[in-house]
N, C-alpha and C. Protein backbone atom coordinates (compact mmCIF):
# COMPACT_ATOMS: atom_id res chain seq x y z
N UNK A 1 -44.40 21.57 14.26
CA UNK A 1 -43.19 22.06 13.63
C UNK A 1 -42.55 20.90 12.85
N UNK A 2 -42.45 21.18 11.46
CA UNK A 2 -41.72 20.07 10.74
C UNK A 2 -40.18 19.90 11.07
N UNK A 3 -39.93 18.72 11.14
CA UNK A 3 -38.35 18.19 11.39
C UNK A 3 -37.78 18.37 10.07
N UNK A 4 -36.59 19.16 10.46
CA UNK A 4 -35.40 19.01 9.44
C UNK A 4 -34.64 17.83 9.28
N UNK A 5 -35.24 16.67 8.29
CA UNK A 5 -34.20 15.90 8.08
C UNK A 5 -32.05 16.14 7.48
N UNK A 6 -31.91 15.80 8.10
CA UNK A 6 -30.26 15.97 7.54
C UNK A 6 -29.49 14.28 7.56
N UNK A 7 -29.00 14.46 5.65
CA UNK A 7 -28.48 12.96 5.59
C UNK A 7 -27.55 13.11 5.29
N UNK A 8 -26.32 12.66 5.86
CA UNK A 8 -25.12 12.58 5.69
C UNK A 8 -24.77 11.55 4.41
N UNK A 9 -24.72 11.76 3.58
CA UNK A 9 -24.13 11.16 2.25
C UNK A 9 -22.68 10.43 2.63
N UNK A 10 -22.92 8.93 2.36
CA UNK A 10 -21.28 8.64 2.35
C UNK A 10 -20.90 8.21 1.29
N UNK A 11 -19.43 9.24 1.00
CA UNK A 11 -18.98 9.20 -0.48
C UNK A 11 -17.87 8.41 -0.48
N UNK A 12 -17.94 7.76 -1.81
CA UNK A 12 -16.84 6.66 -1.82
C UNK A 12 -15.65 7.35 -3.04
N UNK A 13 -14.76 6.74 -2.99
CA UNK A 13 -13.63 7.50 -4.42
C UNK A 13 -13.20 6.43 -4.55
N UNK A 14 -12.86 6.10 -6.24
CA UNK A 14 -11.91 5.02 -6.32
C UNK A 14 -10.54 6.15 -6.28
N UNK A 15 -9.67 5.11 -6.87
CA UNK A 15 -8.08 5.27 -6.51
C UNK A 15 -7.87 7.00 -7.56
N UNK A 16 -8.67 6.48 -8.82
CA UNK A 16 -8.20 7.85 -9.72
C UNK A 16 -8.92 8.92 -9.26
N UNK A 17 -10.17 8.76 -8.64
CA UNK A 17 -10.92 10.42 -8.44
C UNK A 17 -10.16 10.70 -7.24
N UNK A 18 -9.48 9.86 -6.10
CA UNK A 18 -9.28 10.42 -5.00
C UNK A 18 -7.73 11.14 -5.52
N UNK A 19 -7.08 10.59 -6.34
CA UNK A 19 -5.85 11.16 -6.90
C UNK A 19 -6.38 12.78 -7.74
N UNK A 20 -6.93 12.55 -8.13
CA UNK A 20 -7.64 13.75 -8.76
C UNK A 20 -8.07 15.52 -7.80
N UNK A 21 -8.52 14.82 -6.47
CA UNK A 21 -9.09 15.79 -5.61
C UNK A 21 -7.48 16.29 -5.48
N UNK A 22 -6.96 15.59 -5.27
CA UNK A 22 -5.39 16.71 -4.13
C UNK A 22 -4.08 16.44 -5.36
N UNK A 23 -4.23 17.83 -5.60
CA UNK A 23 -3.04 17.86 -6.71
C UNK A 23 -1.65 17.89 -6.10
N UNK A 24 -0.69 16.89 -7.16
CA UNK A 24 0.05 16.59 -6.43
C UNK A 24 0.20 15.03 -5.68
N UNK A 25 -1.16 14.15 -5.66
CA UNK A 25 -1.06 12.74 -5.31
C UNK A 25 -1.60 12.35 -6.46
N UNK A 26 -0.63 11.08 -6.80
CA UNK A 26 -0.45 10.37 -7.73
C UNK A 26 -1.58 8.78 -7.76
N UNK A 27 -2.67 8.04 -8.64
CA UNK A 27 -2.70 7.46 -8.32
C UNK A 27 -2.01 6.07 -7.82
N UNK A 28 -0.93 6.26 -8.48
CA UNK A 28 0.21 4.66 -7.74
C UNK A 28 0.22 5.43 -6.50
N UNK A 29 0.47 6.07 -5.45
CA UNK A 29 0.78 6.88 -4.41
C UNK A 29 -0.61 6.52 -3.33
N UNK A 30 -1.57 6.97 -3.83
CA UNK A 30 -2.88 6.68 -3.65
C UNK A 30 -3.30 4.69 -3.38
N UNK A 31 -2.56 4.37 -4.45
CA UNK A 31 -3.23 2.37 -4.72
C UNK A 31 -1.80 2.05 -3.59
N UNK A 32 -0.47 2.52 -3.27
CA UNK A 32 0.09 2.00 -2.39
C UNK A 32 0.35 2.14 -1.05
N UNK A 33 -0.60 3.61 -0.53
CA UNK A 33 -1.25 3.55 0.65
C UNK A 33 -2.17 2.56 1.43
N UNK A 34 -3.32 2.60 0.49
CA UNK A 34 -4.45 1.31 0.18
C UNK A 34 -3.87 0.11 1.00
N UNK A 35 -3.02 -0.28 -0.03
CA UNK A 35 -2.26 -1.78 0.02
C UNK A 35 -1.51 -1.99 1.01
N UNK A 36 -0.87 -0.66 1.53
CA UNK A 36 -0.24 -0.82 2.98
C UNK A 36 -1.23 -0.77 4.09
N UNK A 37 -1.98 -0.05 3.46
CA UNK A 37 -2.86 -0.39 5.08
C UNK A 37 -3.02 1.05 6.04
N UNK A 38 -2.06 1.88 5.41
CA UNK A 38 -1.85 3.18 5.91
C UNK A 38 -3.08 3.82 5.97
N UNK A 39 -4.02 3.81 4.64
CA UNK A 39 -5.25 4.30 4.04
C UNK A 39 -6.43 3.63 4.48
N UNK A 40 -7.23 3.43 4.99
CA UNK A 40 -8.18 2.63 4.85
C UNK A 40 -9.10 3.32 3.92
N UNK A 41 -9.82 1.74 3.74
CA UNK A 41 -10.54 1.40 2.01
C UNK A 41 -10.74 0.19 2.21
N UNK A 42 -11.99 -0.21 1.25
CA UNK A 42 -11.97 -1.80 1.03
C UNK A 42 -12.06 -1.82 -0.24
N UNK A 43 -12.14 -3.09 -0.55
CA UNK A 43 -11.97 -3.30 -2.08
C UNK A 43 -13.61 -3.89 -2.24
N UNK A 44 -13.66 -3.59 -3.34
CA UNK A 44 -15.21 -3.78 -4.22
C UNK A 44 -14.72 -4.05 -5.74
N UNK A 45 -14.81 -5.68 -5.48
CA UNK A 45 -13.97 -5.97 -6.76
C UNK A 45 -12.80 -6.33 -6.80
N UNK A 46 -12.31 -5.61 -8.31
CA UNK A 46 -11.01 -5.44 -8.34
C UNK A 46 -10.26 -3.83 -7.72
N UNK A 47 -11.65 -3.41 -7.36
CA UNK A 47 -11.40 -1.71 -7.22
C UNK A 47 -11.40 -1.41 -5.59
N UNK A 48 -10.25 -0.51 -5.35
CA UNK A 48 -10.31 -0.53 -3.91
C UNK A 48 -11.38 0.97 -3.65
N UNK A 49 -12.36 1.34 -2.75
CA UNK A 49 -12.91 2.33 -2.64
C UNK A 49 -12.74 2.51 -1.47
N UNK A 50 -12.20 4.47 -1.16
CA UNK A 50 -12.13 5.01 0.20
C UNK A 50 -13.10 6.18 0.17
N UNK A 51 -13.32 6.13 1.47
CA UNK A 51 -14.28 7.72 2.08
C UNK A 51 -13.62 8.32 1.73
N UNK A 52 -13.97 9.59 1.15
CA UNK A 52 -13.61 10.61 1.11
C UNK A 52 -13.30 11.66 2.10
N UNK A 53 -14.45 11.63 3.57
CA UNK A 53 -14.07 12.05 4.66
C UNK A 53 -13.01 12.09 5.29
N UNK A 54 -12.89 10.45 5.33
CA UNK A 54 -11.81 9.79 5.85
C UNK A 54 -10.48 10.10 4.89
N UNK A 55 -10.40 10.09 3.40
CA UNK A 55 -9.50 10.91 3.18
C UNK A 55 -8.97 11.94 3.45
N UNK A 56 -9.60 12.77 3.46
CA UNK A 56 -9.17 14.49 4.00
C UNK A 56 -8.89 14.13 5.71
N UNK A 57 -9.46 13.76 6.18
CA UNK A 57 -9.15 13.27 7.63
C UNK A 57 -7.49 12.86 7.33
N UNK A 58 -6.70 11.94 6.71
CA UNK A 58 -5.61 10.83 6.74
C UNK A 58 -4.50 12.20 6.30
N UNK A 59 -4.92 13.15 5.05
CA UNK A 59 -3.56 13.96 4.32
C UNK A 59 -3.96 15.13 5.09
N UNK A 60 -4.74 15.48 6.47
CA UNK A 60 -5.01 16.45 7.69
C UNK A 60 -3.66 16.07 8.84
N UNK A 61 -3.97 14.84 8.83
CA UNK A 61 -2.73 14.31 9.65
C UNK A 61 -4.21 14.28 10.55
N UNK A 62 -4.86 13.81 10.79
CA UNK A 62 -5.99 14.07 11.90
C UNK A 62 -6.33 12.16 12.30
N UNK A 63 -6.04 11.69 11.10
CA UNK A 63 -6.02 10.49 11.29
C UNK A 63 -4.61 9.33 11.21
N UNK A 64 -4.26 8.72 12.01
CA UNK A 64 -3.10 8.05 11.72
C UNK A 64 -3.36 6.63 11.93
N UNK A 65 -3.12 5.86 11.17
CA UNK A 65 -3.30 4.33 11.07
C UNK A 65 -2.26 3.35 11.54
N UNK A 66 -2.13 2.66 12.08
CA UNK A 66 -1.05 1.52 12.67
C UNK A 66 -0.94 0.33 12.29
């Protein structure tokens, strides 16, 4: 019996596509989450990049950061 591989893709967003998904967030709103620390993301570059998972997880309220 062949195995079903299943790959979890991990997707990254910079600051403007993740502003883009949820209408209504702004990217300054988005880059000063980031910077607080509220959001997690790292930076690559000059560009900060977050999961996307983990986004929808953070504006769920499912995730809360300290």
């Amino acid at each position: 019996m062949a195995e079903k591989k299943i790959e979890n893709k991990i997707v990254m967003l910079t600051i403007k596509e993740a502003a883009a998904l949820v209408e209504g967030l702004t990217e300054y709103r988005v880059r000063e989450l980031c910077k607080s620390g509220k959001l997690p993301c790292f930076k690559a570059g000059k560009k900060y990049l977050i999961n996307k998972d983990i986004l929808y997880k953070y504006l769920n309220g499912e995730l809360v950061v300290q």
